[in-house]
Every structure is written in structure tokens, then in C-alpha cells.
Protein backbone atom coordinates (compact mmCIF):
# COMPACT_ATOMS: atom_id res chain seq x y z
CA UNK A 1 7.40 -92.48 -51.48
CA UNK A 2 10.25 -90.28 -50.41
CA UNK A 3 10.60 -88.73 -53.88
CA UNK A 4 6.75 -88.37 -54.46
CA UNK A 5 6.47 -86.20 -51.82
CA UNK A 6 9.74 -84.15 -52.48
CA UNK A 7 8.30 -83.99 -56.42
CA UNK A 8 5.19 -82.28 -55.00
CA UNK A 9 6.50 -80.41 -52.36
CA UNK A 10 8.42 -78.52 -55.27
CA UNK A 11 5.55 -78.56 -57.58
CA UNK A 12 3.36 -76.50 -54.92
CA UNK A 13 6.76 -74.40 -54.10
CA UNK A 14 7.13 -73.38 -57.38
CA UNK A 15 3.30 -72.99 -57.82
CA UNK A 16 3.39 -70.60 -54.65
CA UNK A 17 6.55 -68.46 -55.94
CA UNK A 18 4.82 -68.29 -59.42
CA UNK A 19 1.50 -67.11 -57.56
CA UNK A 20 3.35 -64.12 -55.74
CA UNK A 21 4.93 -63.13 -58.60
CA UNK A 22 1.40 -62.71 -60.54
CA UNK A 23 0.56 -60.70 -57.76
CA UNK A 24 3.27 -58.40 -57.42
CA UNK A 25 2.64 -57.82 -61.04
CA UNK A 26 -0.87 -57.05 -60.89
CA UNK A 27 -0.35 -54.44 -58.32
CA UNK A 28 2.31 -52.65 -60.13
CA UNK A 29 0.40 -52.56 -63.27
CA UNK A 30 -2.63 -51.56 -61.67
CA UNK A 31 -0.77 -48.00 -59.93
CA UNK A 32 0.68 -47.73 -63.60
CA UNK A 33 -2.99 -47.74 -64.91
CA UNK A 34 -4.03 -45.37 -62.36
CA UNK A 35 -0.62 -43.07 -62.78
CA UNK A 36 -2.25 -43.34 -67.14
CA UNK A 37 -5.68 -42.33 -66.06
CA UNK A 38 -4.51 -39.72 -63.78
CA UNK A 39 -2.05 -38.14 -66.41
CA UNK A 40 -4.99 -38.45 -69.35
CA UNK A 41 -7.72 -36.56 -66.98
CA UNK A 42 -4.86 -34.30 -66.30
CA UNK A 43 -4.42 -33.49 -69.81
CA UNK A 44 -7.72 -33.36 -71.33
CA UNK A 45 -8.16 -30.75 -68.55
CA UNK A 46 -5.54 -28.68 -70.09
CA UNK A 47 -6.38 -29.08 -73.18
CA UNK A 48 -10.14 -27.21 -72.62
């Protein structure tokens, strides 16, 4: 039983590490999006 539980214990570990890594790459993609739609409004404004 010993190794069943050590099995899942790194199963969820891994699943956790592999969870926060998802997020931290959400977040940064979603300021680069924002930094895009900033510097296209930015733009479009100088080009009128």
C-alpha cells in the first residue's frame, strides 16, 4: 500500500506543479494581449 500512496502522492504533485505553471502562463499572456491591444489602439490613433 506504501507505494500506492507514494505513486499518487506524485501523480497529484506533479498535477499541482503542472496546474501553476498553466497559470503563470495565462497571466503573462494575458498582459501581453493587453500590452497588443494597447499598442494597436495606440497606432490606429496615429494613423488618423
Amino acid at each position: 500500500m506504501g507505494y500506492l500512496f507514494a505513486a499518487m502522492a506524485v501523480a497529484w504533485g506533479t498535477l499541482f506543479l503542472y496546474l501553476a505553471y498553466l497559470g503563470q502562463r495565462q497571466a503573462q499572456l494575458s498582459r501581453e494581449l493587453t500590452l497588443l491591444q494597447q499598442a494597436t489602439r495606440d497606432s490606429a490613433k496615429k494613423e488618423e
